[in-house]
C-alpha atoms as a PDB file:
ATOM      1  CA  UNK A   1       0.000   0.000   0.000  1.00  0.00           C
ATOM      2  CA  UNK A   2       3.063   2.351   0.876  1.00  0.00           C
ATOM      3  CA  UNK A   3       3.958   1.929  -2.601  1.00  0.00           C
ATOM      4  CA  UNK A   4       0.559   2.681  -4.107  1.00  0.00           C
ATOM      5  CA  UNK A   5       0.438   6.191  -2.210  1.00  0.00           C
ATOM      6  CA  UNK A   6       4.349   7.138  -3.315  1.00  0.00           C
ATOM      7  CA  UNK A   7       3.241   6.322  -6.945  1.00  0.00           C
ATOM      8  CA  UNK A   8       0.542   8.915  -6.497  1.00  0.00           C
ATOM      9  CA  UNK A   9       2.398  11.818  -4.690  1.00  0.00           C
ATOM     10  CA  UNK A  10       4.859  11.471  -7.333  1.00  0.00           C
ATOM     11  CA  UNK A  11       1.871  11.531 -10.520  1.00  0.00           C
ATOM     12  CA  UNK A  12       0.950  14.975  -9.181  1.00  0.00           C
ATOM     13  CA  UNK A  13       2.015  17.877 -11.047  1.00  0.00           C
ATOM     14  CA  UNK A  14       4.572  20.777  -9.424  1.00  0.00           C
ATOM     15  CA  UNK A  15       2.383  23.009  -7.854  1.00  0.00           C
ATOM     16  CA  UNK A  16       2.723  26.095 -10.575  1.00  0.00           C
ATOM     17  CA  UNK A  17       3.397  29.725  -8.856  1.00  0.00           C
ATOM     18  CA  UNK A  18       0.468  32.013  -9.283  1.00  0.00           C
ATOM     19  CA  UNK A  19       1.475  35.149 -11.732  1.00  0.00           C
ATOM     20  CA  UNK A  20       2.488  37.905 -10.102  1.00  0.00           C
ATOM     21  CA  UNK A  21      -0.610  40.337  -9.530  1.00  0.00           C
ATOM     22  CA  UNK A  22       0.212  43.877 -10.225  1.00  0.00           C
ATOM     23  CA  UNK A  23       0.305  46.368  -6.767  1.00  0.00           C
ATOM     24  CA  UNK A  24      -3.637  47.399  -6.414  1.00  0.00           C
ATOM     25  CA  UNK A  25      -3.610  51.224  -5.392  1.00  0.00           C
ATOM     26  CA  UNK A  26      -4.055  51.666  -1.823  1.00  0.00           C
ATOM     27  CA  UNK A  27      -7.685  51.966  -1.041  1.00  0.00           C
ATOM     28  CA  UNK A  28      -9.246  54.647   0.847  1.00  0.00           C
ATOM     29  CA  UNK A  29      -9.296  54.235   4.950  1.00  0.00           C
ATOM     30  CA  UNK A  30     -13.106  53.670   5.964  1.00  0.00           C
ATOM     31  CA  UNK A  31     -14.382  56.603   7.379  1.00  0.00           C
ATOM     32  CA  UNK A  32     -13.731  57.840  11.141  1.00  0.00           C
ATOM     33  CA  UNK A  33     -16.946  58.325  12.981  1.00  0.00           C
ATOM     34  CA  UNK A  34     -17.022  62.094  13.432  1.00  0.00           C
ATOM     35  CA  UNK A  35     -16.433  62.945  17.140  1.00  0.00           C
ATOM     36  CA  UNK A  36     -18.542  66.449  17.953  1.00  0.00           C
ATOM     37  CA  UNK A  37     -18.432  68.094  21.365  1.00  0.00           C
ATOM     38  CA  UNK A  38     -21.528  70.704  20.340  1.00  0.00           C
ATOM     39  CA  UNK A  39     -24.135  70.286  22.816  1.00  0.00           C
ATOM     40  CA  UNK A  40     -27.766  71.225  21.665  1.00  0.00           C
ATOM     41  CA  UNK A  41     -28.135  74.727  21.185  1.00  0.00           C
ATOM     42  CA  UNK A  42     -24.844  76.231  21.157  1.00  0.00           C
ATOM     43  CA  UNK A  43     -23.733  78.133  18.032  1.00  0.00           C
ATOM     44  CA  UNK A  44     -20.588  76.167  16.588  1.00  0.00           C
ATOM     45  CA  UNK A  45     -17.769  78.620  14.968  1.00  0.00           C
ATOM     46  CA  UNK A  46     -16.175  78.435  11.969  1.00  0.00           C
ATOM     47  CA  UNK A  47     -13.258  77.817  13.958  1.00  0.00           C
ATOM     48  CA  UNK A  48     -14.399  74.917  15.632  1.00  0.00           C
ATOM     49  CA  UNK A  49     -15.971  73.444  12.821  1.00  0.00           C
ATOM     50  CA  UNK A  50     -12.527  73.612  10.692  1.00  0.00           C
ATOM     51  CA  UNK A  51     -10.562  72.113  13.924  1.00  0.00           C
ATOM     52  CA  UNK A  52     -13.149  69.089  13.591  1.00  0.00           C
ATOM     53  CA  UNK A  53     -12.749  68.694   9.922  1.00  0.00           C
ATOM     54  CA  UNK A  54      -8.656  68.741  10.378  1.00  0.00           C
ATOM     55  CA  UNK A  55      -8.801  65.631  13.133  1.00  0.00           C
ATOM     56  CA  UNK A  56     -11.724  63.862  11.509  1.00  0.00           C
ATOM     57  CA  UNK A  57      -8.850  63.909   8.176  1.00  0.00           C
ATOM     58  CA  UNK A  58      -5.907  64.134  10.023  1.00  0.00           C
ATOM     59  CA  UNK A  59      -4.594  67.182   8.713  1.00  0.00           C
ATOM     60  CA  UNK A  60      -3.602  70.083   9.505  1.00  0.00           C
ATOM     61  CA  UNK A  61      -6.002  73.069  10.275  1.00  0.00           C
ATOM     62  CA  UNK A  62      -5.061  75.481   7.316  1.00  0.00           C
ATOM     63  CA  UNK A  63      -5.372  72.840   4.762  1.00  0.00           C
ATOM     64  CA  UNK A  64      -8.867  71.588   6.408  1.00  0.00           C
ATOM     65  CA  UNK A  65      -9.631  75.099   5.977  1.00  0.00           C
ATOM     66  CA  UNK A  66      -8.442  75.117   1.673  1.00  0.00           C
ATOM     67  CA  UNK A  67     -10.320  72.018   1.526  1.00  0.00           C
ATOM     68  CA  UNK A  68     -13.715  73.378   2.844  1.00  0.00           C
ATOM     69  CA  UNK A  69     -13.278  76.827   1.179  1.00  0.00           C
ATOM     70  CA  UNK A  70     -12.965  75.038  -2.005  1.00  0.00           C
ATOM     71  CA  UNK A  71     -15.586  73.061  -1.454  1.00  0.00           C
ATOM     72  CA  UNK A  72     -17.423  75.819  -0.318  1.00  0.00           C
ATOM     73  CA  UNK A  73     -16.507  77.860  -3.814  1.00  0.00           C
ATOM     74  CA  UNK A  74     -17.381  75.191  -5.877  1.00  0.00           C
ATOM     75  CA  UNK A  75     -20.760  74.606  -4.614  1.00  0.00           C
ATOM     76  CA  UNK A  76     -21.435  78.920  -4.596  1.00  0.00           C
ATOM     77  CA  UNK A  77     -20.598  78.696  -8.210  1.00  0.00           C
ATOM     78  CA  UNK A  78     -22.942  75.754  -9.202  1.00  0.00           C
ATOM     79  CA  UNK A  79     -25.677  77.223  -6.845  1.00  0.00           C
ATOM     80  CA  UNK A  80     -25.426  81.039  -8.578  1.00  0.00           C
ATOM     81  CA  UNK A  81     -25.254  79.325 -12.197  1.00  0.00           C
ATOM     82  CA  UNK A  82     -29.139  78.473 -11.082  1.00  0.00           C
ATOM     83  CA  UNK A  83     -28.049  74.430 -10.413  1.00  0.00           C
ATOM     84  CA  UNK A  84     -29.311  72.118  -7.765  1.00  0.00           C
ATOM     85  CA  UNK A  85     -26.260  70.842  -5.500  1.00  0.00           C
ATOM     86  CA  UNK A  86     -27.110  67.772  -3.496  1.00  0.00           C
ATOM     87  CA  UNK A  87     -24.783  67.487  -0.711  1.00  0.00           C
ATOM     88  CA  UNK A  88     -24.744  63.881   0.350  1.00  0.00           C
ATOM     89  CA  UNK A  89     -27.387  62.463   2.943  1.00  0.00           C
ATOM     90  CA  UNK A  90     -28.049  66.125   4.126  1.00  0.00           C
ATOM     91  CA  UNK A  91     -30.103  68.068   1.386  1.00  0.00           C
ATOM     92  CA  UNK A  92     -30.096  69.791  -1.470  1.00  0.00           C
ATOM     93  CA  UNK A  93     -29.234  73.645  -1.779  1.00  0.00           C
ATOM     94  CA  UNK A  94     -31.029  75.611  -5.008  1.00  0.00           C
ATOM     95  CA  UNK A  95     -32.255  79.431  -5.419  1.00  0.00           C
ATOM     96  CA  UNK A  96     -36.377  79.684  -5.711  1.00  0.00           C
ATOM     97  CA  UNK A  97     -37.812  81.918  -7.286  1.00  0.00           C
ATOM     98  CA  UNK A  98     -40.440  84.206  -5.617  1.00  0.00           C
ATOM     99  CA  UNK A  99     -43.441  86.073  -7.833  1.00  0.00           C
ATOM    100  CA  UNK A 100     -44.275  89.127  -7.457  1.00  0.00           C
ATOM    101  CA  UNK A 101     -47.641  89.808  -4.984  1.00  0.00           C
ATOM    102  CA  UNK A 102     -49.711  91.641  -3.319  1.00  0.00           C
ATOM    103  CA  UNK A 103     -49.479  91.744   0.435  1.00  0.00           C
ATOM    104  CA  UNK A 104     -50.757  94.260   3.646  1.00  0.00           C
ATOM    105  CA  UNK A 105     -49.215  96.988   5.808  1.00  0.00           C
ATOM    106  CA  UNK A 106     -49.546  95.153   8.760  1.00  0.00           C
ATOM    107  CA  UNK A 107     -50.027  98.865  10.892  1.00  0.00           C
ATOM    108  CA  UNK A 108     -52.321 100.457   8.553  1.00  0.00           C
ATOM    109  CA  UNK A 109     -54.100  97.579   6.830  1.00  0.00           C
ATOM    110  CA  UNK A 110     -53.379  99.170   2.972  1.00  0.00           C
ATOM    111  CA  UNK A 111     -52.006  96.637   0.101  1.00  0.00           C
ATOM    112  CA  UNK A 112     -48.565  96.818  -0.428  1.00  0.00           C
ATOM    113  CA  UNK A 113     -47.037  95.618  -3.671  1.00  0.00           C
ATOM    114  CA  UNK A 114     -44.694  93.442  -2.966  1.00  0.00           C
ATOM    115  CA  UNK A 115     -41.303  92.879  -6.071  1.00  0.00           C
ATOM    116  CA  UNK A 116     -40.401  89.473  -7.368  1.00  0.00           C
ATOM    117  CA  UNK A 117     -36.968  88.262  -6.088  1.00  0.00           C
ATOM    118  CA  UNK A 118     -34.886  85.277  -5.984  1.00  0.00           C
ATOM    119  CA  UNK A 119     -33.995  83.257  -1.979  1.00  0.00           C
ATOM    120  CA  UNK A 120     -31.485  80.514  -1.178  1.00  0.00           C
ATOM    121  CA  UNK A 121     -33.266  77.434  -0.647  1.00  0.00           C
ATOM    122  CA  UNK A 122     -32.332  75.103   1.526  1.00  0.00           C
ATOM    123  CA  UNK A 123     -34.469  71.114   1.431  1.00  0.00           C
ATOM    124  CA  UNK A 124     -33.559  67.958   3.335  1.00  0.00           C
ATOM    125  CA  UNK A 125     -33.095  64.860   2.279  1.00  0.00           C
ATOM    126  CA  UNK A 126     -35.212  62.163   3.216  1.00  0.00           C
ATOM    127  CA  UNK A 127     -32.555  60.670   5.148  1.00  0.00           C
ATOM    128  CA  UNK A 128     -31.666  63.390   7.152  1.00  0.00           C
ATOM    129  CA  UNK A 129     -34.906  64.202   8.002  1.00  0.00           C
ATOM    130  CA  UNK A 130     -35.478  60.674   9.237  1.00  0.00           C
ATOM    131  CA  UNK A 131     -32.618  60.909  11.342  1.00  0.00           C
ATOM    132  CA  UNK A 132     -33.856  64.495  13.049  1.00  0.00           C
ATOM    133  CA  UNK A 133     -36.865  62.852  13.344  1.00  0.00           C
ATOM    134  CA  UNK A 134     -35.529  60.478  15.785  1.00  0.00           C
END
């Protein structure tokens, strides 16, 4: 029988090596959870907010801040060329439109005409707004 199981260890092919893969690029780290210290209520800075972004990408504070001014540019630009940004799972940002109408003098009672104009608009996603409804 020892004979029989040499015969068959030595029928078996050399084990051929595997090609060498090419080097994958590094993929991204999985996103940090975001650590706030904002309580409810309380105003947070632009300051505060940029010192966040910095440690949430582990970088430095001035290029957190060239990072979120760019983004910040970017988004300005698409919004005044009349576009819709959606940004993320929070909302979307647009300017609406408002038509011209007639309205009251809330002292003296007498109609006031009140000029078209333009507002930043501001709408949730439905995401977000499930989450604040929690």
């Amino acid at each position: 029988m020892a004979k029989k199981v040499v015969k068959k260890a030595a029928k078996k092919a050399p084990a051929k090596k595997a090609p060498a893969k090419k080097a994958k690029k590094a993929a991204a780290p999985a996103p940090k959870a975001v650590k706030v210290t904002a309580t409810a209520g309380k105003t947070v800075t632009a300051s505060a907010l940029l010192q966040t972004v910095a440690d949430h990408l582990g970088v430095k504070k001035s290029e957190a801040k060239a990072l979120t001014e760019g983004y910040l540019d970017v988004v300005k630009a698409y919004v005044m060329k009349g576009a819709k940004v959606k940004i993320g799972d929070i909302g979307m940002i647009m300017i609406r439109a408002r038509k011209a109408r007639m309205g009251r003098n809330p002292q003296t009672g007498e109609p006031v005409k009140i000029k078209a104009s333009k507002k930043l608009a501001f709408r949730q996603s439905a995401v977000m707004k499930a989450a604040v409804a929690r």
